[in-house]
PDB file of N, CA and C in Angstrom:
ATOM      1  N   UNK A   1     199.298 225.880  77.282  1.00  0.00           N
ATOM      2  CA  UNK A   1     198.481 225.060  76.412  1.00  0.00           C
ATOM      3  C   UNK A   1     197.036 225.539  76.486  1.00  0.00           C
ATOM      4  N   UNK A   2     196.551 225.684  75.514  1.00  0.00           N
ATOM      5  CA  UNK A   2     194.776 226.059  75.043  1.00  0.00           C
ATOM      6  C   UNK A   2     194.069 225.196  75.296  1.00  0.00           C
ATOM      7  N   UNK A   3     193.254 224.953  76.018  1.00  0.00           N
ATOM      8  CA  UNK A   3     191.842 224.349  75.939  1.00  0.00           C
ATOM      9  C   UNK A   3     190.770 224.460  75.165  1.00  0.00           C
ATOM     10  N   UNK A   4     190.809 223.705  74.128  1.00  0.00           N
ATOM     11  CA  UNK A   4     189.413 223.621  73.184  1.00  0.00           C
ATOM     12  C   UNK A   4     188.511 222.292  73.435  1.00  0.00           C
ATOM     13  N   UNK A   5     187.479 223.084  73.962  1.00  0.00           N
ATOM     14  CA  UNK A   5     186.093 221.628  74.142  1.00  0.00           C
ATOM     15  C   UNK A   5     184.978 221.644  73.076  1.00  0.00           C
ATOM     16  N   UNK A   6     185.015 220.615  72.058  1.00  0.00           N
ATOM     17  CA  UNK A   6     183.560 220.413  71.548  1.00  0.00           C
ATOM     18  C   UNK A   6     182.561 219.983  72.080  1.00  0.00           C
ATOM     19  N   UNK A   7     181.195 221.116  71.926  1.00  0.00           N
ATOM     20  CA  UNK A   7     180.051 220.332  72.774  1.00  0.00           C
ATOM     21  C   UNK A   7     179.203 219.740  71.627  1.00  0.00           C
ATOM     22  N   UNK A   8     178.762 218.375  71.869  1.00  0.00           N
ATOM     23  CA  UNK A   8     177.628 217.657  71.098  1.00  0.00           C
ATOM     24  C   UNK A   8     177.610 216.277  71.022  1.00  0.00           C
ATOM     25  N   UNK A   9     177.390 215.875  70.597  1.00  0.00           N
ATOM     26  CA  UNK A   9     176.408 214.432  70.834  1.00  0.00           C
ATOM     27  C   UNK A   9     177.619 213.881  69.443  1.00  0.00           C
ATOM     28  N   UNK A  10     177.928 213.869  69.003  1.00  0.00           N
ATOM     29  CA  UNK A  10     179.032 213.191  68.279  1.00  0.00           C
ATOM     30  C   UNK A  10     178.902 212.943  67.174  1.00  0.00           C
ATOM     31  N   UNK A  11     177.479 213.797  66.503  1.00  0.00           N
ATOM     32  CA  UNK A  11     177.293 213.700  65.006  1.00  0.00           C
ATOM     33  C   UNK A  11     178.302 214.337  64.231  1.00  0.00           C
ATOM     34  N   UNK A  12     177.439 214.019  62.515  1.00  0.00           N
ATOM     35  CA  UNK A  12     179.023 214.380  61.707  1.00  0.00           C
ATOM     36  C   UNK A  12     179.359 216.110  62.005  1.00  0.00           C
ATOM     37  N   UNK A  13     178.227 217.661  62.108  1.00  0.00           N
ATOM     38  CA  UNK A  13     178.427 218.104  62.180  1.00  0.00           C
ATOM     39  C   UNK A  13     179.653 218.725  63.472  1.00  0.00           C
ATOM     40  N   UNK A  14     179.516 217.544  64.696  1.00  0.00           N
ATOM     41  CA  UNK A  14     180.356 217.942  65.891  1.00  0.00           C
ATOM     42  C   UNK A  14     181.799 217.614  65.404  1.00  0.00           C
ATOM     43  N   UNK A  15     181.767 216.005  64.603  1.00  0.00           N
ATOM     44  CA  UNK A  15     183.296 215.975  64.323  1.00  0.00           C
ATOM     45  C   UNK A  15     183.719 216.808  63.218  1.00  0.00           C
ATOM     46  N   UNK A  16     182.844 217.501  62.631  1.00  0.00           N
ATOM     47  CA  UNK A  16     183.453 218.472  61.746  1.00  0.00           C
ATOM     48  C   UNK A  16     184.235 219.854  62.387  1.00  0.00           C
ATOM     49  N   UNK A  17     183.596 220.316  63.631  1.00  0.00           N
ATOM     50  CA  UNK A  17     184.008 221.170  64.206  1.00  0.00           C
ATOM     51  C   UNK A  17     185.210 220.689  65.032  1.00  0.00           C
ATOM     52  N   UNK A  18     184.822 219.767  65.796  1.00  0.00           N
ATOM     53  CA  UNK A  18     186.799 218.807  66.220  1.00  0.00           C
ATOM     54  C   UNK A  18     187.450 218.965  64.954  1.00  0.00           C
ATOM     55  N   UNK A  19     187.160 218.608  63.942  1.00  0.00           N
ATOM     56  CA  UNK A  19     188.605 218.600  62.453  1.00  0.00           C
ATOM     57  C   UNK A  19     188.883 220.347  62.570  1.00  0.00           C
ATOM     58  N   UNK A  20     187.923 220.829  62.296  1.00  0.00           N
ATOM     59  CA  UNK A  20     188.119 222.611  62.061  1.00  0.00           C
ATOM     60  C   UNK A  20     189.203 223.103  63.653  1.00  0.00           C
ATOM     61  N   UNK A  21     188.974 222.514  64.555  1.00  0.00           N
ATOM     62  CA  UNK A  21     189.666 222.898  65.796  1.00  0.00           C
ATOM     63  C   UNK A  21     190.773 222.952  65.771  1.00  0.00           C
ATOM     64  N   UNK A  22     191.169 221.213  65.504  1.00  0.00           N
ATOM     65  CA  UNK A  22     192.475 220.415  65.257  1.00  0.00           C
ATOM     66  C   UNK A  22     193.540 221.359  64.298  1.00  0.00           C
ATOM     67  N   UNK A  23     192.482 221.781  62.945  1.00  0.00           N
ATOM     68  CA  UNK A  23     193.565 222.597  61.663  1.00  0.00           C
ATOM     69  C   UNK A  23     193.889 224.246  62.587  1.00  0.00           C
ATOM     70  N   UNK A  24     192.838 224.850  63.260  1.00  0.00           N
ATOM     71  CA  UNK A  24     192.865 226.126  63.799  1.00  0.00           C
ATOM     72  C   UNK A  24     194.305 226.034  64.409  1.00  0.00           C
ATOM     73  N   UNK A  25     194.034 225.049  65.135  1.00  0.00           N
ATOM     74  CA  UNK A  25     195.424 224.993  66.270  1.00  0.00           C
ATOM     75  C   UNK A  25     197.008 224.753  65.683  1.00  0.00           C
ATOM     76  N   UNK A  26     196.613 224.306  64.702  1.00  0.00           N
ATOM     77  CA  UNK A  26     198.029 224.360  63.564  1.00  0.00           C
ATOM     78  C   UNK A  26     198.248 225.128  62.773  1.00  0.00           C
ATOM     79  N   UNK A  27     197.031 225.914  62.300  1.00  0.00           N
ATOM     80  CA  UNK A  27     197.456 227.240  61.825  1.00  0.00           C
ATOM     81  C   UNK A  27     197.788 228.390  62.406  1.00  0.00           C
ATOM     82  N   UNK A  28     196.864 228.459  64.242  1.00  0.00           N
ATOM     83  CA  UNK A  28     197.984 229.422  65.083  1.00  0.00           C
ATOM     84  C   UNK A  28     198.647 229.216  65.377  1.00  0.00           C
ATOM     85  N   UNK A  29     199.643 228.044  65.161  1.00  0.00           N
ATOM     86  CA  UNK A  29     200.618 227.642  65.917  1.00  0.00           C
ATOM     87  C   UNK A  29     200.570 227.708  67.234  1.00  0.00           C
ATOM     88  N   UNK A  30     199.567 227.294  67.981  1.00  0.00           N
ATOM     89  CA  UNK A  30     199.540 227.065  69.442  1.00  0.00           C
ATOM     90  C   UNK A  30     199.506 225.567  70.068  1.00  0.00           C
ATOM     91  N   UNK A  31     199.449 224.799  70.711  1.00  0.00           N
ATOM     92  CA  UNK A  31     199.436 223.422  71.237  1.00  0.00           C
ATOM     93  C   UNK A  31     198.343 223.770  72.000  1.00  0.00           C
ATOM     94  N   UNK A  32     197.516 222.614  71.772  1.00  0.00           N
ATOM     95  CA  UNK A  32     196.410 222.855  72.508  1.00  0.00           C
ATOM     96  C   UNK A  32     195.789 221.185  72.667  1.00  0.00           C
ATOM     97  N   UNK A  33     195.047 221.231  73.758  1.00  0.00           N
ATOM     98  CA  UNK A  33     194.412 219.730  74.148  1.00  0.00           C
ATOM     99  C   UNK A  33     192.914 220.233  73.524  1.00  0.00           C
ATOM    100  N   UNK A  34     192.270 218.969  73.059  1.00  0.00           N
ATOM    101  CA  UNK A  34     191.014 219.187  72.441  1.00  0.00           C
ATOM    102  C   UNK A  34     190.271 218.107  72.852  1.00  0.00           C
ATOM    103  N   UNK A  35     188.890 218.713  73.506  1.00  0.00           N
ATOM    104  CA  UNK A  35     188.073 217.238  74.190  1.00  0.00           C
ATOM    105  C   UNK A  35     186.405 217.384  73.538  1.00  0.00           C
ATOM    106  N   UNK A  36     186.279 216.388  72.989  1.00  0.00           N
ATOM    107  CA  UNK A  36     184.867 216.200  72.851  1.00  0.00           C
ATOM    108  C   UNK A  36     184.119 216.135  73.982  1.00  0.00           C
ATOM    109  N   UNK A  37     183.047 217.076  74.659  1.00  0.00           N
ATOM    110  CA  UNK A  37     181.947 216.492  75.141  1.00  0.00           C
ATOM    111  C   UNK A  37     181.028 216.373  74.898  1.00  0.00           C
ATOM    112  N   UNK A  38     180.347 215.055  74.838  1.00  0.00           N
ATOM    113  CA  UNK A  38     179.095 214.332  74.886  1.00  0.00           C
ATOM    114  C   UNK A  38     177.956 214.208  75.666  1.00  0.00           C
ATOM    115  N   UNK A  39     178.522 214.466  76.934  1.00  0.00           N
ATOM    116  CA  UNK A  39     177.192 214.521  78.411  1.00  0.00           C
ATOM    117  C   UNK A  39     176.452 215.502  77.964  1.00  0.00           C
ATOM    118  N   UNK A  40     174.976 215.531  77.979  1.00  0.00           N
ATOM    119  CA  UNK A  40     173.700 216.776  77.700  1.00  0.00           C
ATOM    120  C   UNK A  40     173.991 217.360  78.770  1.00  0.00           C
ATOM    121  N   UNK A  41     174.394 217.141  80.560  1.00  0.00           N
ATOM    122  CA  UNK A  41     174.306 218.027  81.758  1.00  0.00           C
ATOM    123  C   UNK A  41     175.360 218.766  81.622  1.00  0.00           C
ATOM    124  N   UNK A  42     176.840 218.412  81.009  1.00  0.00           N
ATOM    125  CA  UNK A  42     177.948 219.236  80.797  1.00  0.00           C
ATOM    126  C   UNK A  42     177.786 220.465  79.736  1.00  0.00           C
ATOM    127  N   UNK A  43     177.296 219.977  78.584  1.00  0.00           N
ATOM    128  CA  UNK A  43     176.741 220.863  77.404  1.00  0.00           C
ATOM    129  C   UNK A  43     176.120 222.156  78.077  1.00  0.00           C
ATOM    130  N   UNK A  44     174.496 221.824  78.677  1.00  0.00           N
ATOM    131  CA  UNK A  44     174.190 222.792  79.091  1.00  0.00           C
ATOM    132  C   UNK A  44     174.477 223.453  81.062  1.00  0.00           C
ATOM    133  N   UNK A  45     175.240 222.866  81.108  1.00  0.00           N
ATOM    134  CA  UNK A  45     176.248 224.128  82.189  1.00  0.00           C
ATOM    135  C   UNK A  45     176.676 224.954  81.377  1.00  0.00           C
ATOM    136  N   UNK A  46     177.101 224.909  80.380  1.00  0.00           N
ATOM    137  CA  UNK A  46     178.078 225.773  79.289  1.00  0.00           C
ATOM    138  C   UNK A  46     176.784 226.874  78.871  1.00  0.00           C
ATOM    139  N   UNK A  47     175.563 226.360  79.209  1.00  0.00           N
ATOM    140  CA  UNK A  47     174.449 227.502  78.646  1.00  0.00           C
ATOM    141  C   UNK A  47     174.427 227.103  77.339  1.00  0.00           C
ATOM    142  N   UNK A  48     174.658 226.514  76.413  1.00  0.00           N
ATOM    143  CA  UNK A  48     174.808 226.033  75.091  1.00  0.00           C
ATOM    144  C   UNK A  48     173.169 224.921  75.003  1.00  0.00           C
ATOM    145  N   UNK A  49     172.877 225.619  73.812  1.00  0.00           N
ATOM    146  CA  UNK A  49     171.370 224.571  74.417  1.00  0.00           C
ATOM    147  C   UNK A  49     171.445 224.283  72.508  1.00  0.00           C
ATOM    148  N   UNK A  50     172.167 224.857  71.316  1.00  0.00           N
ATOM    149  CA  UNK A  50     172.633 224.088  70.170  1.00  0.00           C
ATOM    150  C   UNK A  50     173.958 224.080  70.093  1.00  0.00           C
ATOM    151  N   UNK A  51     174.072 222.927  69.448  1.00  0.00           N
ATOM    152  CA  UNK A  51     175.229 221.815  69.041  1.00  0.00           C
ATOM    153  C   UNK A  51     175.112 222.253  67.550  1.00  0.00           C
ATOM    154  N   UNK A  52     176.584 222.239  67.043  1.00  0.00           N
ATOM    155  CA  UNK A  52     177.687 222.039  67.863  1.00  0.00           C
ATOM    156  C   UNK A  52     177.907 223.009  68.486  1.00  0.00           C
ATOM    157  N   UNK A  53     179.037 223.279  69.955  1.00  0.00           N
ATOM    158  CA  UNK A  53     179.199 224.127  70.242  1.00  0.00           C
ATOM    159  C   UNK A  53     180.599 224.332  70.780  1.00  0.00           C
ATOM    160  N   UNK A  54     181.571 225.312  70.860  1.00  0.00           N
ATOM    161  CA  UNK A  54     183.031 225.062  70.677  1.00  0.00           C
ATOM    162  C   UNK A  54     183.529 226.568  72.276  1.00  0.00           C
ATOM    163  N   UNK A  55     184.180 225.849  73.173  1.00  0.00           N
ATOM    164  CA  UNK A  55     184.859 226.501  74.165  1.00  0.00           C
ATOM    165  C   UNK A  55     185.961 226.608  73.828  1.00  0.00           C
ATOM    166  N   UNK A  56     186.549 228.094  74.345  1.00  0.00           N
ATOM    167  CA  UNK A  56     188.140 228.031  74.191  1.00  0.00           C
ATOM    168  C   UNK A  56     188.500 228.519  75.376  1.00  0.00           C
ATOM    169  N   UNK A  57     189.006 227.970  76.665  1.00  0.00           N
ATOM    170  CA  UNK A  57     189.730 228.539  77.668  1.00  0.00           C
ATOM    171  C   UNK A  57     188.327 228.458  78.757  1.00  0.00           C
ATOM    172  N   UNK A  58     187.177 227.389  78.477  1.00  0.00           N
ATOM    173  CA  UNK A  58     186.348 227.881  79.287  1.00  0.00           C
ATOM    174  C   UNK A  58     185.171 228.668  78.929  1.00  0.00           C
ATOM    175  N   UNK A  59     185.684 229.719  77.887  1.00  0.00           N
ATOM    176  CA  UNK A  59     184.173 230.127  77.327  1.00  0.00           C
ATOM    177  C   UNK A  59     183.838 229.864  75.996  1.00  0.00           C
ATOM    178  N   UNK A  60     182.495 229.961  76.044  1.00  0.00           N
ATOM    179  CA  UNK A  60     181.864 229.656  75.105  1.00  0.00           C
ATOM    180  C   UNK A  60     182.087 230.761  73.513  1.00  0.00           C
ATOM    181  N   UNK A  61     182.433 230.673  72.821  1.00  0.00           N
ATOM    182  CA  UNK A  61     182.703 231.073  71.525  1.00  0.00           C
ATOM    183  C   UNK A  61     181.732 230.998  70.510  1.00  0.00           C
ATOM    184  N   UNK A  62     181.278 229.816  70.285  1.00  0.00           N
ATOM    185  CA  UNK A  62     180.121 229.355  69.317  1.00  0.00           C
ATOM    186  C   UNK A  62     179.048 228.204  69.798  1.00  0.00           C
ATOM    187  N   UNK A  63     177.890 228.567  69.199  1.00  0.00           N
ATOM    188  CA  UNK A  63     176.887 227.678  69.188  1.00  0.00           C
ATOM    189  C   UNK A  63     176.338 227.542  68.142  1.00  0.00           C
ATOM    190  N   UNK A  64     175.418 226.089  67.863  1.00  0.00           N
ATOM    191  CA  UNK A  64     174.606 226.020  66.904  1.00  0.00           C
ATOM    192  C   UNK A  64     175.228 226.098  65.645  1.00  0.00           C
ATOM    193  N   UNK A  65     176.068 226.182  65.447  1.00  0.00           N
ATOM    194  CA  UNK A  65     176.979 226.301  63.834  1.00  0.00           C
ATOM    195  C   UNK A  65     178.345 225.960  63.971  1.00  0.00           C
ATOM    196  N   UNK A  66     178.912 225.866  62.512  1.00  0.00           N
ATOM    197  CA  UNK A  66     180.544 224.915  62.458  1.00  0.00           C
ATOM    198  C   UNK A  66     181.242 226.624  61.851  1.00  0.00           C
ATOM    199  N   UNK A  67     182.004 226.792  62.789  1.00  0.00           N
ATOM    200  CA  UNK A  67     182.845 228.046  62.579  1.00  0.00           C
ATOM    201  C   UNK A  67     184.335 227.673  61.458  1.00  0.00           C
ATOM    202  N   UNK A  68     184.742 228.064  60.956  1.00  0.00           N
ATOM    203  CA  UNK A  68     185.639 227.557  60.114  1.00  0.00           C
ATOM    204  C   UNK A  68     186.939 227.356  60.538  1.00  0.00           C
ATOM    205  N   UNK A  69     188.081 227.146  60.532  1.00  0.00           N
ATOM    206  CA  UNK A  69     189.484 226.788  60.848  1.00  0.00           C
ATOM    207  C   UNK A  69     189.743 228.039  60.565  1.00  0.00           C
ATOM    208  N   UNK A  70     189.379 228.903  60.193  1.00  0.00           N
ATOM    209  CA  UNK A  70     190.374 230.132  60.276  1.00  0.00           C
ATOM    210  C   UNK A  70     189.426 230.936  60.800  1.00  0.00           C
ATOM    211  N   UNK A  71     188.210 230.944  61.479  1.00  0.00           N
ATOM    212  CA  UNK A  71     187.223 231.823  62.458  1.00  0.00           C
ATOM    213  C   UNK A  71     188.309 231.456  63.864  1.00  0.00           C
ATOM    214  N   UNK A  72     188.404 230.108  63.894  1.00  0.00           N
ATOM    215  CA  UNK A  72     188.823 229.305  65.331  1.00  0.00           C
ATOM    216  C   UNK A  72     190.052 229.684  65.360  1.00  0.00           C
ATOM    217  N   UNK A  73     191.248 229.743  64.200  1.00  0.00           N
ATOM    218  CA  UNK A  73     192.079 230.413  64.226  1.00  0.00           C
ATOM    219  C   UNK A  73     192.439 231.684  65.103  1.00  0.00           C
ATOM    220  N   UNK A  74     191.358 232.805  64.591  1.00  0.00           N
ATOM    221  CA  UNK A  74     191.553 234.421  64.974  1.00  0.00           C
ATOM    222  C   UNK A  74     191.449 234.088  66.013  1.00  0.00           C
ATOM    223  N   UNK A  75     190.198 233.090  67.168  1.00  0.00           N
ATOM    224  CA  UNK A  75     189.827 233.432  67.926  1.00  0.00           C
ATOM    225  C   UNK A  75     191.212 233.016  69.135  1.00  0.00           C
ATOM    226  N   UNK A  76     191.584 231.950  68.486  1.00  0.00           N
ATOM    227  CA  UNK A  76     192.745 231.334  69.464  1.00  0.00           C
ATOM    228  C   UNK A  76     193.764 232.431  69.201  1.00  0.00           C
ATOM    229  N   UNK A  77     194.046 233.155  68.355  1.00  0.00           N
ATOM    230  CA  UNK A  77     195.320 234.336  68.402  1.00  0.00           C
ATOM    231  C   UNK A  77     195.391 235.527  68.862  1.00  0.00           C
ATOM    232  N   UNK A  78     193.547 235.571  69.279  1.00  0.00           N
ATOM    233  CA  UNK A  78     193.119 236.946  69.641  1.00  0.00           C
ATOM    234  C   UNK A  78     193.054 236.723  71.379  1.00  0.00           C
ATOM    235  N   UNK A  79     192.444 235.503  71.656  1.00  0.00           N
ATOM    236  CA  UNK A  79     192.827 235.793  73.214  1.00  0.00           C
ATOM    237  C   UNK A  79     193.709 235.021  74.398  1.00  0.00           C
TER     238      UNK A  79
END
């Protein structure tokens, strides 16, 4: 199972990137758990200092922008 974490404060742009996650993971056909975080001290452990920002497996992938369901796609099929 994949680990995908959204980092941000829970505006519309963060739940846009949770929806884009959610479709990624059904279009690679992978199962994956998906967690919003909200804490500012968790965010920036991640080194992520803009929101939104999207982990897969632990690392950081994107910041500061909403990557699309089929960016999040490649990335979940590629590693």
């Amino acid at each position: 199972m994949r680990t995908l974490e959204v980092l941000g404060s829970g505006c519309p742009n963060c739940r846009r990137l949770e929806a884009n996650a959610r479709e990624a993971a059904v279009m690679a056909g992978v199962e994956a758990e998906i967690r919003h975080v909200t804490d500012p001290r968790e965010i920036v452990a991640f080194g992520v200092m803009s929101t939104p920002g999207l982990v897969i497996d632990g690392k950081v992938v994107s910041a500061g922008r909403i990557p699309s369901a089929g960016d999040i796609a490649l990335w979940l099929s590629e590693s």
